[in-house]
Protein backbone atom coordinates (compact mmCIF):
# COMPACT_ATOMS: atom_id res chain seq x y z
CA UNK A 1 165.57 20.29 -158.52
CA UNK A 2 168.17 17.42 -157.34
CA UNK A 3 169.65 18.42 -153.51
CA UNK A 4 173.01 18.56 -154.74
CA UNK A 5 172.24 21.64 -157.21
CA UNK A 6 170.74 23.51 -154.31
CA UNK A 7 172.56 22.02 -151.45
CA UNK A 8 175.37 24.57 -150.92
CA UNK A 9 173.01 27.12 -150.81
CA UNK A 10 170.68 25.92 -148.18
CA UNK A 11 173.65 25.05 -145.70
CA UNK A 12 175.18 28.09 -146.60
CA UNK A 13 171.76 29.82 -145.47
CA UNK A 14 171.78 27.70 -142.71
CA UNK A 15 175.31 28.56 -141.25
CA UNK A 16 174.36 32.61 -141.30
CA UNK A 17 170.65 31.89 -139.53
CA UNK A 18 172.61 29.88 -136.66
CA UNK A 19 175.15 32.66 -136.48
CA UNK A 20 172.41 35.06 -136.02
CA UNK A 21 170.92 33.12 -133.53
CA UNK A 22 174.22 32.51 -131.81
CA UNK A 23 174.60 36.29 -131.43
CA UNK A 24 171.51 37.10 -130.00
CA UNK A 25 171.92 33.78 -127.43
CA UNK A 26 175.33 35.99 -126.66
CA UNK A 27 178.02 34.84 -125.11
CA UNK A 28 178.68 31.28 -124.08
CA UNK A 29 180.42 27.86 -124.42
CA UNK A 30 177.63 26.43 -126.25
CA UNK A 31 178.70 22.82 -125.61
CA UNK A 32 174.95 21.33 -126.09
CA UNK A 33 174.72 22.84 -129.96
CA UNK A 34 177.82 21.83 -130.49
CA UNK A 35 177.60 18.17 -129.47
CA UNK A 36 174.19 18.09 -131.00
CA UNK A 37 176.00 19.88 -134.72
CA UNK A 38 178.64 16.74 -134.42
CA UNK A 39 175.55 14.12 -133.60
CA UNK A 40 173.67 15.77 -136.35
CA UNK A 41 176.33 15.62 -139.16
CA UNK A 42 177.02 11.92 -138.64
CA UNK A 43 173.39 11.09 -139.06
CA UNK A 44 173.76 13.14 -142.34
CA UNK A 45 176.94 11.41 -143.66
CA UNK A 46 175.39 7.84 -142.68
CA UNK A 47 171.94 9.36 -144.68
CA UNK A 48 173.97 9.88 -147.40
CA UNK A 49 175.95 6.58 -147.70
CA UNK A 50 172.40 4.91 -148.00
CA UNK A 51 171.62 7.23 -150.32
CA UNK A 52 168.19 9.59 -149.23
CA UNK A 53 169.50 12.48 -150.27
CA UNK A 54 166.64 14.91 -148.73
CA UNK A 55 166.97 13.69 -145.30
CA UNK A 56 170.63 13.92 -145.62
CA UNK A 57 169.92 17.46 -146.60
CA UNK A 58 168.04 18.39 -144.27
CA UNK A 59 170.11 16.98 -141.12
CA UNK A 60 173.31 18.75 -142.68
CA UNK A 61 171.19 22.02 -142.78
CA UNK A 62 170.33 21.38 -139.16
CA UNK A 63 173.95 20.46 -138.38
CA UNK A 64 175.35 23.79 -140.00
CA UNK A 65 172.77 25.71 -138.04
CA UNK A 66 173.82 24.37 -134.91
CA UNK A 67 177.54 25.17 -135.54
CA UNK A 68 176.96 28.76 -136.74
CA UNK A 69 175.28 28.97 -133.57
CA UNK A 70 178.07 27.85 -131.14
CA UNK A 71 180.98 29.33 -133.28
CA UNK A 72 179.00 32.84 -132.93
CA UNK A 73 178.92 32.18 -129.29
CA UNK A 74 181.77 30.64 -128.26
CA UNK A 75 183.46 33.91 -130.39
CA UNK A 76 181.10 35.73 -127.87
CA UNK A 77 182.20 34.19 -124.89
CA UNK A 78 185.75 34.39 -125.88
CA UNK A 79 185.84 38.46 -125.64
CA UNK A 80 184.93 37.90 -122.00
CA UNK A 81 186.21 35.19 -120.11
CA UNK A 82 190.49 35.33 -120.60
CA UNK A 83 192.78 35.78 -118.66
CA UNK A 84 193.61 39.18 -119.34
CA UNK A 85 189.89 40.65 -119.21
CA UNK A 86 189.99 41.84 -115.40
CA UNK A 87 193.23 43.69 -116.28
CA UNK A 88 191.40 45.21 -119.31
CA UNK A 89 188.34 46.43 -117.11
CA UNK A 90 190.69 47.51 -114.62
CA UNK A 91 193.27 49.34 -116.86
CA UNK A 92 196.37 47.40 -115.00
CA UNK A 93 199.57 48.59 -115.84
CA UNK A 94 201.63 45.97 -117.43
CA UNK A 95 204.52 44.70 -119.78
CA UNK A 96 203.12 42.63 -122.20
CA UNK A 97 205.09 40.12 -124.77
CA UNK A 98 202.83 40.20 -128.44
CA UNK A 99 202.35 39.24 -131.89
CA UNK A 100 201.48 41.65 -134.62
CA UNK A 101 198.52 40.22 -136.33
CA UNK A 102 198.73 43.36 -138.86
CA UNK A 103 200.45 45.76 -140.20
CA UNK A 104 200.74 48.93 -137.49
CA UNK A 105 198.56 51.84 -139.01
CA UNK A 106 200.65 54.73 -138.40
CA UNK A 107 200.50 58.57 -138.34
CA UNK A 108 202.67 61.11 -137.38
CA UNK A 109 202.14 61.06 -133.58
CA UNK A 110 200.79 57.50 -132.85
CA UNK A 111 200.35 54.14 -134.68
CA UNK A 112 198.21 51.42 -133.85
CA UNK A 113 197.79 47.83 -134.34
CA UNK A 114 195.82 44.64 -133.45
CA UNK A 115 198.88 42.25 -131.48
CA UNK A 116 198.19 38.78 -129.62
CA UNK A 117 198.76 38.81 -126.33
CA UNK A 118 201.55 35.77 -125.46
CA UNK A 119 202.35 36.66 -122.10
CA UNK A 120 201.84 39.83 -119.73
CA UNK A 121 203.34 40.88 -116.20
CA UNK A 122 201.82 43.52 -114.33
CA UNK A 123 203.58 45.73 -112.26
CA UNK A 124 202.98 44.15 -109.04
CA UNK A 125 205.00 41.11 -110.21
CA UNK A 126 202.49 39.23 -111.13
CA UNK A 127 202.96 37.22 -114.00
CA UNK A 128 199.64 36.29 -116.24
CA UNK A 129 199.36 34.48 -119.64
CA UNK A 130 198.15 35.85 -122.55
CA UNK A 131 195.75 33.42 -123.70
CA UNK A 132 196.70 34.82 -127.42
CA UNK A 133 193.78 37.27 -127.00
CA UNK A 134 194.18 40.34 -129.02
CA UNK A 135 194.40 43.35 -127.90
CA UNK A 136 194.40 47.04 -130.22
CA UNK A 137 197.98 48.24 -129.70
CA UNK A 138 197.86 51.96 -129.12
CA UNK A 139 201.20 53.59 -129.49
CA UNK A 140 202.56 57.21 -128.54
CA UNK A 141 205.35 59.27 -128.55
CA UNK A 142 208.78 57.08 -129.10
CA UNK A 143 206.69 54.33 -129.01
CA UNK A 144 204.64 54.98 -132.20
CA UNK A 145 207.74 55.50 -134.14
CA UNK A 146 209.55 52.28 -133.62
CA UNK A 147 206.28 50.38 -133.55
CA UNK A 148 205.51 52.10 -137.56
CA UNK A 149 208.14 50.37 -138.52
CA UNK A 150 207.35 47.16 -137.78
CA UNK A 151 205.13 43.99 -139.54
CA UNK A 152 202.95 41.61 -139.33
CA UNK A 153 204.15 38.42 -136.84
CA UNK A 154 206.96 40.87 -135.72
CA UNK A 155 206.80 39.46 -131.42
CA UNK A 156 207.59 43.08 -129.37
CA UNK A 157 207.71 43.70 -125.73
CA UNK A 158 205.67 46.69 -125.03
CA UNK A 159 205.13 48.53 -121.41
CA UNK A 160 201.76 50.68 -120.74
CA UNK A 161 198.29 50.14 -119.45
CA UNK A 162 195.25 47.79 -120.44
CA UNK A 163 192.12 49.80 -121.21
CA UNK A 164 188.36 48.74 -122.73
CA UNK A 165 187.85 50.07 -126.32
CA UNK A 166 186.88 53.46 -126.55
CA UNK A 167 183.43 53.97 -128.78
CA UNK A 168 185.71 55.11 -131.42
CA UNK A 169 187.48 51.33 -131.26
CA UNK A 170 184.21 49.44 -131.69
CA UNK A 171 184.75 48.11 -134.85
CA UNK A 172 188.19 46.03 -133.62
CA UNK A 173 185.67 44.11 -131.72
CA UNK A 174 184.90 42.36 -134.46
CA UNK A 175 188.22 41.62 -135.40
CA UNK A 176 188.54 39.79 -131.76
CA UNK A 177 190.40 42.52 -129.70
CA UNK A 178 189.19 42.30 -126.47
CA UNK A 179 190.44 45.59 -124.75
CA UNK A 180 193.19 48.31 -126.11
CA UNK A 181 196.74 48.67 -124.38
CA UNK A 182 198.38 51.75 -124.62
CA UNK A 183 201.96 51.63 -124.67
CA UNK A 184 204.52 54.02 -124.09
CA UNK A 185 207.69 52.27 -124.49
CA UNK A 186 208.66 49.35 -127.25
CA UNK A 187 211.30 47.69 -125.31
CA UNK A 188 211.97 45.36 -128.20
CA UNK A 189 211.01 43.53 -131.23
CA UNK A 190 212.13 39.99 -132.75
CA UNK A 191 211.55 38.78 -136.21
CA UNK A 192 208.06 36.09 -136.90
CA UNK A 193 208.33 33.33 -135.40
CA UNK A 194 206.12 31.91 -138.16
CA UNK A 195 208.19 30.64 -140.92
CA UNK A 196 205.01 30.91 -143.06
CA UNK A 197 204.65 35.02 -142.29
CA UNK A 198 208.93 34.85 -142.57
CA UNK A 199 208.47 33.71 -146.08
CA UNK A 200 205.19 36.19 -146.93
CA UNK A 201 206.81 39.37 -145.58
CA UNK A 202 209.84 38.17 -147.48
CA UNK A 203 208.73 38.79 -150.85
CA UNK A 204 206.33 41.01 -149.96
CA UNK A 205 209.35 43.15 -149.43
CA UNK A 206 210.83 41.95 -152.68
CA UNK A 207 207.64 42.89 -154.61
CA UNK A 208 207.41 46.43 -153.79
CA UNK A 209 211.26 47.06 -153.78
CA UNK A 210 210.98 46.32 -156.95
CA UNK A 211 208.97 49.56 -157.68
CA UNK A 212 211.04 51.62 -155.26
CA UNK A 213 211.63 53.98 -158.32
CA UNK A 214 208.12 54.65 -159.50
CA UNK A 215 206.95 57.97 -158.50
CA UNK A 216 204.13 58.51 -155.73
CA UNK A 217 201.47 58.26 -156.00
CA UNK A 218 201.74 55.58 -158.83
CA UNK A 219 203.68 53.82 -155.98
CA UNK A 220 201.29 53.73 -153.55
CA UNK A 221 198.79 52.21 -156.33
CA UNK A 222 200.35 49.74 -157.20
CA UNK A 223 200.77 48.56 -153.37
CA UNK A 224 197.29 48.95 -153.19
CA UNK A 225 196.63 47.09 -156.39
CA UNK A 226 199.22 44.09 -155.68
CA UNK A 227 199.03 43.75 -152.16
CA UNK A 228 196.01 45.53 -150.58
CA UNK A 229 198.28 48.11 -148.61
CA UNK A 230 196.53 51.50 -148.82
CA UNK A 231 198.97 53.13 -145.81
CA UNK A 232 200.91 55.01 -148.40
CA UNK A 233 198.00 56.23 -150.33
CA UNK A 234 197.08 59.80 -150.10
CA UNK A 235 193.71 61.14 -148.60
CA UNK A 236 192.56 63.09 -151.86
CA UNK A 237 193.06 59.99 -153.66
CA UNK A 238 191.35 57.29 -151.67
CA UNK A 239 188.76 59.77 -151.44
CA UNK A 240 188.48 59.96 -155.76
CA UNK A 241 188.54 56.01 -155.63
CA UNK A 242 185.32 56.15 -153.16
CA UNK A 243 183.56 58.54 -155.07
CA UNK A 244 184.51 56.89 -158.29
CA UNK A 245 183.34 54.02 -157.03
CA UNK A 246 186.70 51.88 -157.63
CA UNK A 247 188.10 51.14 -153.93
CA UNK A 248 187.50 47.56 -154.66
CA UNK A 249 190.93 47.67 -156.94
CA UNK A 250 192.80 48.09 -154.32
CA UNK A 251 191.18 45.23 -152.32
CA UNK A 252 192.84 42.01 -153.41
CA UNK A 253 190.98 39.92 -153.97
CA UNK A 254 189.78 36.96 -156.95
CA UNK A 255 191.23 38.59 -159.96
CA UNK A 256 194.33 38.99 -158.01
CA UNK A 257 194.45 35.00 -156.18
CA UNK A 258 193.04 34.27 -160.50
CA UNK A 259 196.70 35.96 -161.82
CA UNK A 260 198.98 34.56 -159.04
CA UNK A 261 197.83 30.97 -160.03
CA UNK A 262 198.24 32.18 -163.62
CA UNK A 263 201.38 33.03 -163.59
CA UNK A 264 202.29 30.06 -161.09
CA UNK A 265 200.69 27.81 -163.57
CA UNK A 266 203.86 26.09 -165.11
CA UNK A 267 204.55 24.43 -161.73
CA UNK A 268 200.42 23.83 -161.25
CA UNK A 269 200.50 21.55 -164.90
CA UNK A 270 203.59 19.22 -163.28
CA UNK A 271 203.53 16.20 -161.45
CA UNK A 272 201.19 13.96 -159.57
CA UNK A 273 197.54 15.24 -158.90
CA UNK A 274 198.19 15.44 -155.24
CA UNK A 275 201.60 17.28 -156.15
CA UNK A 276 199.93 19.77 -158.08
CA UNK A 277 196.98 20.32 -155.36
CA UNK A 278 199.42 21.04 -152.63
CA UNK A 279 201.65 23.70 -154.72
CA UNK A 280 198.18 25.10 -156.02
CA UNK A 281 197.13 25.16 -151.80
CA UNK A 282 200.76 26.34 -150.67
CA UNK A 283 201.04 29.27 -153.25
CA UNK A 284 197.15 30.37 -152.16
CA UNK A 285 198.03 30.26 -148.28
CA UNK A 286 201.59 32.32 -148.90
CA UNK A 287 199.61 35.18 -151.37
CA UNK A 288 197.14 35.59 -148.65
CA UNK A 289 199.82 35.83 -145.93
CA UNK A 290 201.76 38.46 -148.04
CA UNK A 291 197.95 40.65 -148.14
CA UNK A 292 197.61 39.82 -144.55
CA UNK A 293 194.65 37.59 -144.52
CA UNK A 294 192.21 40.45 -146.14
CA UNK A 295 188.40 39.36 -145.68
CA UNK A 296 187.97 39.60 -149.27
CA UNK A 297 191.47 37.60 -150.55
CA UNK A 298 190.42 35.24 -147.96
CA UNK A 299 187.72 34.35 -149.78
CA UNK A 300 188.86 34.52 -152.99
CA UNK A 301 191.33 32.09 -151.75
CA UNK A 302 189.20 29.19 -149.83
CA UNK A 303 186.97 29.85 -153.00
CA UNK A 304 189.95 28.79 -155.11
CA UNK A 305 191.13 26.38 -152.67
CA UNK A 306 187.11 24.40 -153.08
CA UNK A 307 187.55 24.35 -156.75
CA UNK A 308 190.91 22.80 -156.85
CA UNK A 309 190.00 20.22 -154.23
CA UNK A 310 186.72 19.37 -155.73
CA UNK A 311 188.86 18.97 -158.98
CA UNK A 312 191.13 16.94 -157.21
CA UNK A 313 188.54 14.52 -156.06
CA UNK A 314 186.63 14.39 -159.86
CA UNK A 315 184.05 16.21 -158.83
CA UNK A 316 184.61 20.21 -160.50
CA UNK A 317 182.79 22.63 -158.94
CA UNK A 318 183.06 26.51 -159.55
CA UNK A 319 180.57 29.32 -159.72
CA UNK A 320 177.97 30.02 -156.75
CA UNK A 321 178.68 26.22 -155.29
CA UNK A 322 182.19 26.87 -154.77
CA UNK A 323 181.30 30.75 -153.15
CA UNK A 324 178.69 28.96 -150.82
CA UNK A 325 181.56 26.37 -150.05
CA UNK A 326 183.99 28.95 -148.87
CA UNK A 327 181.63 31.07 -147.03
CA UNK A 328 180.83 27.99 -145.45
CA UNK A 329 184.08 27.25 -144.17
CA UNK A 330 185.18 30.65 -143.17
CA UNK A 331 182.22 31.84 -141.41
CA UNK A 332 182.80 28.64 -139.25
CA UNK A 333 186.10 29.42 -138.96
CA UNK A 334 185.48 32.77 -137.92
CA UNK A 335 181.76 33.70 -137.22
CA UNK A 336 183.04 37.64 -136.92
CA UNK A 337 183.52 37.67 -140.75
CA UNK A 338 179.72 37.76 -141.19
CA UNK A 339 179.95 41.98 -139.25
CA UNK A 340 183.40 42.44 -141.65
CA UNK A 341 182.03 45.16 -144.51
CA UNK A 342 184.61 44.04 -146.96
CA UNK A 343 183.98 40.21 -146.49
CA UNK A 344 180.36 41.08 -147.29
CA UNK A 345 180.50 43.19 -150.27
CA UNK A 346 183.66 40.44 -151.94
CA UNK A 347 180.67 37.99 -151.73
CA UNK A 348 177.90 40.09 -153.04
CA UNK A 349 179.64 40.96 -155.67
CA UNK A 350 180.71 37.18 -156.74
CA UNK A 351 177.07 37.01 -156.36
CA UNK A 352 176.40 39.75 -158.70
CA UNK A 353 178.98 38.19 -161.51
CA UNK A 354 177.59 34.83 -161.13
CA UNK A 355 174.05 35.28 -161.18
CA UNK A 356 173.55 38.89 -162.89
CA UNK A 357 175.95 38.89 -165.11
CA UNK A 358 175.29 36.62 -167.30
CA UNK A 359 171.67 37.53 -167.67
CA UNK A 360 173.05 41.38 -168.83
CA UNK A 361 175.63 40.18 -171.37
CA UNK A 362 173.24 38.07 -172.90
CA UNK A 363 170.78 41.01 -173.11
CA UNK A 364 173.68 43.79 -174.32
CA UNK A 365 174.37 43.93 -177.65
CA UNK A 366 177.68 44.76 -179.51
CA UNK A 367 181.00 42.85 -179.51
CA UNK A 368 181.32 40.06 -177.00
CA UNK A 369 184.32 41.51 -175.03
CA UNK A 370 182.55 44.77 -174.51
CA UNK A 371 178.93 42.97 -173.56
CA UNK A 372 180.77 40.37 -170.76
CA UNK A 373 182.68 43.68 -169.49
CA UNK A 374 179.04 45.47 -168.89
CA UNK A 375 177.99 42.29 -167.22
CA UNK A 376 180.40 41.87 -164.72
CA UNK A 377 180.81 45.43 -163.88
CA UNK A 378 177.13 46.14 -164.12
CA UNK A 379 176.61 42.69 -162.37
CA UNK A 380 178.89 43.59 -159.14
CA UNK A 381 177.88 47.02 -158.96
CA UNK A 382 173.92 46.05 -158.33
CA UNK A 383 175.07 43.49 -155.84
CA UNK A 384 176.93 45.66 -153.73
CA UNK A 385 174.23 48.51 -154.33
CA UNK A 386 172.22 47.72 -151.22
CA UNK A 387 175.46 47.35 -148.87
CA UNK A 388 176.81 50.65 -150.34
CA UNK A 389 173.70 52.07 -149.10
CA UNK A 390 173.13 50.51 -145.90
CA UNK A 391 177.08 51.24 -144.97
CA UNK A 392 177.92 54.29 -146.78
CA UNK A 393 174.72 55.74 -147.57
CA UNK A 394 175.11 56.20 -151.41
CA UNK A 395 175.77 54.38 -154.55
CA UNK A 396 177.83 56.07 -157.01
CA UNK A 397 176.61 56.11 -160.01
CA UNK A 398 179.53 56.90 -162.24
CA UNK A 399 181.06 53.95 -160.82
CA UNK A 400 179.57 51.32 -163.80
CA UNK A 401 181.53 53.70 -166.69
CA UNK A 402 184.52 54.42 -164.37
CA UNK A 403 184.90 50.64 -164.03
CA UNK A 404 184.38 50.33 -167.81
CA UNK A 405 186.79 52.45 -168.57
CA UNK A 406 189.55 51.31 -166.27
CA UNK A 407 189.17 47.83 -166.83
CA UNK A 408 191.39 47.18 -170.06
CA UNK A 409 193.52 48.48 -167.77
CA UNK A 410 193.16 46.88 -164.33
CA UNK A 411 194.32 43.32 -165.33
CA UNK A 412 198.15 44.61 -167.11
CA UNK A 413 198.40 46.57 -164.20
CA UNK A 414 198.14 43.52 -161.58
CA UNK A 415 200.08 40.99 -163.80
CA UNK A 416 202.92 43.97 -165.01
CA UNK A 417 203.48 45.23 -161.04
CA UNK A 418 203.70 41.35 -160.26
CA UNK A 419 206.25 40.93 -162.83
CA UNK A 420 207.77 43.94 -162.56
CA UNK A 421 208.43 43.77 -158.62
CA UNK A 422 209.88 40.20 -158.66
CA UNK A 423 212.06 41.16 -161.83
CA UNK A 424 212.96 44.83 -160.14
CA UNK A 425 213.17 43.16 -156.51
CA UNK A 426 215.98 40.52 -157.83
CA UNK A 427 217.62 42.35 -160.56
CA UNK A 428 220.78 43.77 -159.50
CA UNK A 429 221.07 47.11 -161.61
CA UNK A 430 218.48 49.84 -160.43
CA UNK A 431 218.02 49.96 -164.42
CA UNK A 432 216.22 47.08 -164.76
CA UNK A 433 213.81 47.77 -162.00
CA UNK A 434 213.19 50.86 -163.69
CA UNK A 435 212.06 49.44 -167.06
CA UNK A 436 210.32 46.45 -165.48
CA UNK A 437 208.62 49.08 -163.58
CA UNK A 438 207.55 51.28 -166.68
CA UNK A 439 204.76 49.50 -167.72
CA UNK A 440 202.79 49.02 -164.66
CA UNK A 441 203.12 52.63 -163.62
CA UNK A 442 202.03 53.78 -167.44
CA UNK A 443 198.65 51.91 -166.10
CA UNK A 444 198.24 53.13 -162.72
CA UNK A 445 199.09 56.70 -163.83
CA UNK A 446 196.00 56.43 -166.47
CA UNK A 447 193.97 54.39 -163.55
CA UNK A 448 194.62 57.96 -161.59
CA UNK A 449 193.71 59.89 -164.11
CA UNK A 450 190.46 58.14 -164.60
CA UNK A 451 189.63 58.10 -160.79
CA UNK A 452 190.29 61.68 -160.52
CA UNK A 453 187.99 62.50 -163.44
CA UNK A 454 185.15 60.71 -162.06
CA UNK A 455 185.20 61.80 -158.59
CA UNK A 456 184.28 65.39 -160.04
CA UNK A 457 181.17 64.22 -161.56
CA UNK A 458 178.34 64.45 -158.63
CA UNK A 459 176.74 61.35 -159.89
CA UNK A 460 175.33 59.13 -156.80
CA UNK A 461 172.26 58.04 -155.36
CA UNK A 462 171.50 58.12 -151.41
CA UNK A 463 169.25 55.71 -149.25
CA UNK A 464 166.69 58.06 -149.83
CA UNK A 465 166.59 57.68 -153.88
CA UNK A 466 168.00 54.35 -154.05
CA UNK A 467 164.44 52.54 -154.49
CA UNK A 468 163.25 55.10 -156.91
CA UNK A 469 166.36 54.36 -158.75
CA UNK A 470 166.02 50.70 -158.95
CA UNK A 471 162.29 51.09 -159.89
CA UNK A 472 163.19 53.56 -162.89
CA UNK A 473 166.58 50.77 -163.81
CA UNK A 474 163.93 48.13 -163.71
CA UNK A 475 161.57 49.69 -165.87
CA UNK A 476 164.59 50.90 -168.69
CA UNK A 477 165.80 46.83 -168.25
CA UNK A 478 162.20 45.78 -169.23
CA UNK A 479 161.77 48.42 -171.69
CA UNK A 480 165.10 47.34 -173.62
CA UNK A 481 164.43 43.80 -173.32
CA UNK A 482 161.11 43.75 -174.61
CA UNK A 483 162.20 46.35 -177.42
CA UNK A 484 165.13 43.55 -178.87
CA UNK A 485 162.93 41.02 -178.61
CA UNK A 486 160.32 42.52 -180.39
CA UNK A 487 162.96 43.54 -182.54
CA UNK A 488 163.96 39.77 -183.05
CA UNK A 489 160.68 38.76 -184.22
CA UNK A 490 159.90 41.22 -186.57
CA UNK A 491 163.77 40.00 -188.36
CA UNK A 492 162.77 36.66 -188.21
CA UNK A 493 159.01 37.74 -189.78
CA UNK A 494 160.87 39.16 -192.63
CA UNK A 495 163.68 36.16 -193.33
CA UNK A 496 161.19 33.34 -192.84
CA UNK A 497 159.97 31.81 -196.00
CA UNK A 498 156.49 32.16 -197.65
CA UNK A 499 153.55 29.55 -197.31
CA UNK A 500 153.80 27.65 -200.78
CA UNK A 501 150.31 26.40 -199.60
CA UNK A 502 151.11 22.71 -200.47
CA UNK A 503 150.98 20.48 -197.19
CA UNK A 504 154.36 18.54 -197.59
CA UNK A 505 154.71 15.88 -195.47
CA UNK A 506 156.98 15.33 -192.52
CA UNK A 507 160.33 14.19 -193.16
């Protein structure tokens, strides 16, 4: 097997075994693997140039493992040397100037949202930067209303106290926050600074005023299916999604970056190559600022992003190569990716399609749009099987028809709402909105319906089962196959010709 079939793989293996190691090194500036990562992946590029592939291979693979390793530890060492950390241990009181890095997850009494810290003064005078660390903003009171309100890259002045994460805040520390503030007063907000977030929230706010008429929760849905925003979406239903097994729809992620450069692909077929690359880069970056930089649209996106840069360069690549590509870069990017549950399960499941599903369409037989449906459902769903488990401790079974079932209709509904929010966002007469509207709720009314049936059957396996359950799958899969192939042979007994019992010769 050539190095370049398998490379990908074994760097990508690489990365996550340095990141691993990086973690349990813990925190610290890591200059010496880093130096040695840079020293390493020159001797690789100068292997390559004189062409020994395997010792190129190998020094990459030792270069990757050396940057997982300080990226994981640098992260580490990050969370607690800053310049706000003693103020964080010591709960200082404070006015702080932010950055919303999301959108503010709001109830009725409080909201709450990750910010970056710009600049802080404490209430002795003392004036501190921020370092951009991020904190978890925890609002109450008149605070939590006015914050609600607010989006991602809004800046706000807030006044309160630094505190550490409480055990219920854990999980934020692997999304970089390095303490909580609470804040009791928003003394006041100012629009993104970002003109790349300016232009995202933009027509993110045009897309889903253009369904401002569909009824909840059909509403909600479709913010969930075209954006990723689940804030709206009732409790009883994102609990029948979970026990349908369908809360990936309303994760964006490569279907949904797959129809954006569909329907953007009038201005991807004009121009110059490097044109067309940039506009094909530029929309990517601007769909995943309007989802807010989702693990899972992330790397749909920097998988895209590989492909159309590999493309660009005459050398295609799709498929596992480009998934091991993106991982790649993002887990460098951001080592904390590799703790993030829905960044894992978007890449087991790409996993699942590419390398599982194939082998079960092949092996299902029937028409050819209902076998690659089975596949890819059927492929994903055993991926993600031993995450579900590990995570959530079950694997719902009904998931495989639920997803059957809903997927004739999960593709119209993303393109429709697309269409139908951009045509109801800039169309002046409500009227229009409402029939552009029509069709995509039609779809996420039946998608309901379908969710809501399936949650009531008590079909799903637990940790405990799960391995019987894969043993008895195993044994069905081998008892089909070898049942259609004997089947095969005894078809092709019967059409193949009799002996004549003359020896002709070889043409």
């Amino acid at each position: 097997m050539r190095a370049r079939a398998v490379g990908p793989g074994l760097v990508l293996g690489a990365v996550l075994a340095g990141v691993a190691a990086g973690e349990r090194a813990g925190p610290s500036p890591a200059r010496a693997p880093l130096v040695l990562a840079v020293v390493t992946f020159g001797a690789a590029i100068a292997c390559a140039g004189a062409r020994w592939g395997i010792a190129g291979l190998a020094l990459c693979c030792v270069a990757a493992s050396c940057a997982g390793g300080a990226a994981m530890s640098r992260a580490l060492d990050g969370q607690i040397r800053g310049p706000i950390t003693a103020a964080v241990a010591q709960r200082d009181d404070a006015t702080i100037e932010a950055t919303l890095t999301a959108d503010p997850d709001a109830t009725r009494f409080s909201a709450r949202a990750p910010a970056r810290v710009n600049r802080v003064r404490l209430d002795d005078g003392t004036t501190v930067p921020g370092g951009d660390r991020t904190v978890l903003v925890d609002a109450s009171d008149a605070a939590a209303s006015r914050l609600a309100v607010l989006e991602t890259g809004d800046r706000v002045s807030l006044r309160g106290y630094f505190r550490p994460l409480g055990p219920f805040e854990a999980r934020w520390r692997w999304r970089h926050a390095v303490g909580a503030f609470s804040a009791r007063d928003l003394l006041g907000f100012r629009s993104p600074s970002s003109p790349l977030l300016a232009l995202a929230n933009g027509l993110r706010a045009r897309v889903l005023a253009g369904h401002r008429n569909v009824p909840e929760p059909q509403r909600a849905l479709l913010a969930g299916f075209l954006l990723g925003d689940t804030s709206d979406l009732p409790d009883t239903v994102v609990a029948d999604f979970r026990a349908a097994g369908l809360s990936h729809l309303v994760a964006v992620s490569g279907q949904n970056v797959a129809f954006v450069l569909a329907l953007a692909g009038p201005l991807l077929r004009r121009g110059p190559r490097g044109v067309r690359l940039l506009t094909g880069v530029g929309i990517l970056v601007v769909f995943a600022a309007m989802t807010r930089f989702e693990p899972s649209v992330l790397r749909a996106a920097v998988m895209a992003g590989c492909s159309m840069v590999a493309l660009a360069v005459g050398r295609p690549t799709a498929g596992l190569r480009a998934l091991a590509l993106a991982v790649v870069v993002l887990v460098l990017a951001d080592p904390f990716l590799v703790h993030s549950v829905g960044f894992v399960l978007s890449c087991a499941a790409s996993v699942g399609i590419a390398v599982l599903g194939p082998v079960i369409r092949a092996r299902v037989p029937g028409p050819r749009s209902l076998a690659e449906a089975i596949g890819v459902t059927l492929g994903a769903q055993l991926a993600v099987a031993p995450v579900l488990v590990a995570v959530f401790d079950g694997v719902p079974l009904v998931a495989v028809p639920a997803n059957l079932v809903v997927a004739p209709f999960a593709g119209p509904l993303t393109v429709l709402g697309l269409v139908g929010g951009v045509v109801g966002g800039m169309a002046p007469a409500p009227v229009v909105g409402v029939v552009a509207s029509f069709p995509a709720a039609l779809c996420a009314s039946v998608v309901l319906a379908v969710a809501r049936l399936a949650a009531t059957m008590p079909l799903s396996v637990g940790a405990d089962g799960f391995a019987a359950g894969a043993a008895v799958g195993l044994l069905a899969w081998g008892t089909f196959a070898v049942g259609r192939h004997r089947r095969a042979t005894w078809r092709g007994a019967r059409t193949r010709r009799p002996e004549s019992g003359l020896a002709l010769p070889p043409r």
